[in-house]
N, C-alpha and C. Protein backbone atom coordinates (compact mmCIF):
# COMPACT_ATOMS: atom_id res chain seq x y z
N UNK A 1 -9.12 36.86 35.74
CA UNK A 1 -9.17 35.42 35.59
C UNK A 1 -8.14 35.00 34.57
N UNK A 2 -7.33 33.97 34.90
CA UNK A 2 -6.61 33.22 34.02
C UNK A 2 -7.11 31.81 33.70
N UNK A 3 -7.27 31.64 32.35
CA UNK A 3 -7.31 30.21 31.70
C UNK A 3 -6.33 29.79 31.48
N UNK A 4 -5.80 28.51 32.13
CA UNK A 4 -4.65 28.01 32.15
C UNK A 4 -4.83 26.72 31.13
N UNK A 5 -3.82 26.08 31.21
CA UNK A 5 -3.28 24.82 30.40
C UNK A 5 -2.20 24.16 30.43
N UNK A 6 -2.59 23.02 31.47
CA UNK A 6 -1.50 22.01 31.85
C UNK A 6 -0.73 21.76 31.23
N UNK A 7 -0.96 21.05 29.67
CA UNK A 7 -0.23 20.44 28.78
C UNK A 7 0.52 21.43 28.14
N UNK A 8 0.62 22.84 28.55
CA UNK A 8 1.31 24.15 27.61
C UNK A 8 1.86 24.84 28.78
N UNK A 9 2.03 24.17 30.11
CA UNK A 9 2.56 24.90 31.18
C UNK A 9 2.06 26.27 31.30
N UNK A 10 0.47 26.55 31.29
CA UNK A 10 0.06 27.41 31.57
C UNK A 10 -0.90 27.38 32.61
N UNK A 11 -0.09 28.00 34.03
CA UNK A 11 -1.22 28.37 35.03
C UNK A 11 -2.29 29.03 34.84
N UNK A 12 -3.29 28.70 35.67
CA UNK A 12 -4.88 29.34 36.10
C UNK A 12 -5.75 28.44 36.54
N UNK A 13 -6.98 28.63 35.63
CA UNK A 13 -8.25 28.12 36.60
C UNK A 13 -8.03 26.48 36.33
N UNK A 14 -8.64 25.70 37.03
CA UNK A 14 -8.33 24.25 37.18
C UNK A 14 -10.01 23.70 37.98
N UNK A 15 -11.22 24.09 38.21
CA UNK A 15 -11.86 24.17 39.00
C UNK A 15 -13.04 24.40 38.39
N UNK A 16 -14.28 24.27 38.68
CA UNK A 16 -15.68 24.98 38.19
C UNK A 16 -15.84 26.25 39.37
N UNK A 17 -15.51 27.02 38.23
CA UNK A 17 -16.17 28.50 38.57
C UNK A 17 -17.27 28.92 39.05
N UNK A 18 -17.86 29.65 40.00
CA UNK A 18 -19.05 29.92 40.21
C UNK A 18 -19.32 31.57 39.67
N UNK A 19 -18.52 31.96 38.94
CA UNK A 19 -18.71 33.50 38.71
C UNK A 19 -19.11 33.50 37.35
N UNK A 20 -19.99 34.43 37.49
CA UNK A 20 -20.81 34.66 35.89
C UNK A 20 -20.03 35.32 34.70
N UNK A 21 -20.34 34.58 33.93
CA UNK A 21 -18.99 34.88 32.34
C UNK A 21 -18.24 34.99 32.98
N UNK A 22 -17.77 34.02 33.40
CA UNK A 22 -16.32 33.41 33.39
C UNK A 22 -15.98 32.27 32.15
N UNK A 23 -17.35 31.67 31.50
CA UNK A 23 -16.77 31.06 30.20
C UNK A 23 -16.65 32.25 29.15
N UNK A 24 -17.00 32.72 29.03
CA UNK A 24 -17.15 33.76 28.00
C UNK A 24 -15.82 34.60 27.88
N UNK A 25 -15.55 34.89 29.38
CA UNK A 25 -14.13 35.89 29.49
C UNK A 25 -12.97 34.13 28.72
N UNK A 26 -13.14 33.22 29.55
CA UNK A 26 -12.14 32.38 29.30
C UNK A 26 -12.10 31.88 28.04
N UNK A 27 -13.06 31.84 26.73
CA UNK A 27 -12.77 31.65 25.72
C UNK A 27 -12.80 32.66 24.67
N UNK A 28 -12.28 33.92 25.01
CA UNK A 28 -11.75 35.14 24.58
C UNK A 28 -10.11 34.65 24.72
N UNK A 29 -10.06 34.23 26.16
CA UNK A 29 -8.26 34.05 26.89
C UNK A 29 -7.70 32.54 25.47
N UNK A 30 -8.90 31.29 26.18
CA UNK A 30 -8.14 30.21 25.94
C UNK A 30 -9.16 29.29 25.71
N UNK A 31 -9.52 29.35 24.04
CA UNK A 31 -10.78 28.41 23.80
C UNK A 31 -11.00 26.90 24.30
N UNK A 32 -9.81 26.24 24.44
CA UNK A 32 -9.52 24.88 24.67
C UNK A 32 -10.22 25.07 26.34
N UNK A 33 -10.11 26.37 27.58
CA UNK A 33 -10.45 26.02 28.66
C UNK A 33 -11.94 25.93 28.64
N UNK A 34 -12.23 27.26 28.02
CA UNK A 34 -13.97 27.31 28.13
C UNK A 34 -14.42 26.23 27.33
N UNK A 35 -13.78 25.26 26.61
CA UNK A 35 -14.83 24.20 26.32
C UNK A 35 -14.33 22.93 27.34
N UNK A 36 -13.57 23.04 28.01
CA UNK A 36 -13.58 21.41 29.14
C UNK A 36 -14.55 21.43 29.95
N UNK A 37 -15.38 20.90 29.61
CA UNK A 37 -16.44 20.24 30.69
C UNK A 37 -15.90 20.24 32.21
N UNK A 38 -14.86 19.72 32.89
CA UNK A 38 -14.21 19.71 34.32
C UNK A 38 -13.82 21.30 34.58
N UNK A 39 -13.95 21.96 34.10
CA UNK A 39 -13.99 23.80 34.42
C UNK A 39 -15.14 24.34 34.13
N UNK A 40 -15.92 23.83 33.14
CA UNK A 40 -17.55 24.69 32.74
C UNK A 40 -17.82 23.29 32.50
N UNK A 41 -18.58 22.91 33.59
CA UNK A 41 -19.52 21.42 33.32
C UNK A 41 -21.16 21.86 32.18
N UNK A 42 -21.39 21.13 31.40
CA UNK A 42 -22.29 20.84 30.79
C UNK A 42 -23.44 21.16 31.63
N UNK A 43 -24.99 21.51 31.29
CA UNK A 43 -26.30 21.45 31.36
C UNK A 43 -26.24 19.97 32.56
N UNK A 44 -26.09 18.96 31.20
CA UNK A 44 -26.37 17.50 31.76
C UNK A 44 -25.71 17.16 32.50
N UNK A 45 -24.27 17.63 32.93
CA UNK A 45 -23.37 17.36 33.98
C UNK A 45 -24.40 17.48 34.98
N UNK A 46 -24.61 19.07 35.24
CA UNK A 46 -24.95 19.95 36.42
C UNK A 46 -26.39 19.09 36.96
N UNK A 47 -27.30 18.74 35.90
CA UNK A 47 -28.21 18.13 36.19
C UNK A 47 -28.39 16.69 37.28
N UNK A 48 -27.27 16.49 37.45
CA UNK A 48 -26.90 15.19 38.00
C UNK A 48 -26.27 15.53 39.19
N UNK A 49 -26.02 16.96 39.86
CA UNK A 49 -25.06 16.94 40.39
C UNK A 49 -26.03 16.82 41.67
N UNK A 50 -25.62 16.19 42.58
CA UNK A 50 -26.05 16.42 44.18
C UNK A 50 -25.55 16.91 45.68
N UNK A 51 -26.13 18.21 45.42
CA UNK A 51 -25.64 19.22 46.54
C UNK A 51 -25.99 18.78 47.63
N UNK A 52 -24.71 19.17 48.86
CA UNK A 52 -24.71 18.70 49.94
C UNK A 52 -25.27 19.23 51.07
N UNK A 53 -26.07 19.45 51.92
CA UNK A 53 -26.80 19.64 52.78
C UNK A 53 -25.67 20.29 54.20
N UNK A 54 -25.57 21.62 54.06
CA UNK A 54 -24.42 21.80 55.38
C UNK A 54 -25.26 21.99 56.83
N UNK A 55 -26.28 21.68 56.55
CA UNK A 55 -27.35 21.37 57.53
C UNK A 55 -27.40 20.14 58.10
N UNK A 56 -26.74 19.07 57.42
CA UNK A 56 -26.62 17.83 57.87
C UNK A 56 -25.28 17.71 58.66
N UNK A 57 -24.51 18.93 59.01
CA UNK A 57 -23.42 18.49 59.78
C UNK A 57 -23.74 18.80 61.00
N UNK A 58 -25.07 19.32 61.41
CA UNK A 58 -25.36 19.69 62.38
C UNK A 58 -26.84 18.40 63.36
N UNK A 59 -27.46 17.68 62.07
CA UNK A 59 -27.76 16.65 62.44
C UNK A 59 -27.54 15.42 62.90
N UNK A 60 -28.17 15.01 64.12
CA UNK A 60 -27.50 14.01 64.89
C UNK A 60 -28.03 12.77 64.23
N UNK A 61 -29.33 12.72 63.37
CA UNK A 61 -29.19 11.20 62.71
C UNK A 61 -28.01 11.22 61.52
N UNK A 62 -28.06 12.10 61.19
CA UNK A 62 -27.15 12.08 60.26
C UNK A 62 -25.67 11.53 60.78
N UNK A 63 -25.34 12.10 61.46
CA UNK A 63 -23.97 11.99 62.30
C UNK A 63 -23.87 10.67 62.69
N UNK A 64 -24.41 10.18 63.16
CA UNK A 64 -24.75 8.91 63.83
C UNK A 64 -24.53 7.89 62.61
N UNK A 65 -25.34 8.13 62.19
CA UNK A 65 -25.30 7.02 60.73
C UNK A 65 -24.34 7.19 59.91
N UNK A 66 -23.45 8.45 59.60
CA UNK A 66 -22.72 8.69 59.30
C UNK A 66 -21.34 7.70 59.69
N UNK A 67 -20.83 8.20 61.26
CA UNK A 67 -19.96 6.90 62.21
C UNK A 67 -20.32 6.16 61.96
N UNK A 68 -21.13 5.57 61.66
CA UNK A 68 -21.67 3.81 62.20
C UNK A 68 -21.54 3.15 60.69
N UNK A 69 -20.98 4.01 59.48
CA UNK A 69 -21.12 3.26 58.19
C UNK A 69 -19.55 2.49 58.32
N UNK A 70 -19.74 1.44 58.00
CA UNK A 70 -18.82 0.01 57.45
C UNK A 70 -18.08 0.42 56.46
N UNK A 71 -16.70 0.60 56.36
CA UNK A 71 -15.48 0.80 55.19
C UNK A 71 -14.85 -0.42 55.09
């Protein structure tokens, strides 16, 4: 794993990780990554977050209502 840093032209992670100690490895690398919230979201982030149902791409109310929403 690389901890990167935009503002220091350093490639790597840019993303929330799903692999375990990956903050831990990354603020060994690059303390500034393992503390951004937008790469290791917070408790209270995560708490809020609402996972998407890939079961609903297979539902036809869903689908339906889906098309039929007004932009």
């Amino acid at each position: 794993m690389e901890a990167g840093d935009p503002k220091r032209d350093i490639t790597g992670i840019y993303y929330i990780t799903p692999v375990v100690g990956a903050k831990e490895a990354a603020r060994k690398i690059n303390p500034d990554v393992a503390n951004n919230p937008l790469i290791f979201p917070t408790k209270e982030m995560l708490d809020n977050v609402h996972l998407f149902d890939p079961a609903a791409l297979h539902n036809e109310k869903y689908q339906n209502t889906w098309n039929n929403l007004a932009f």
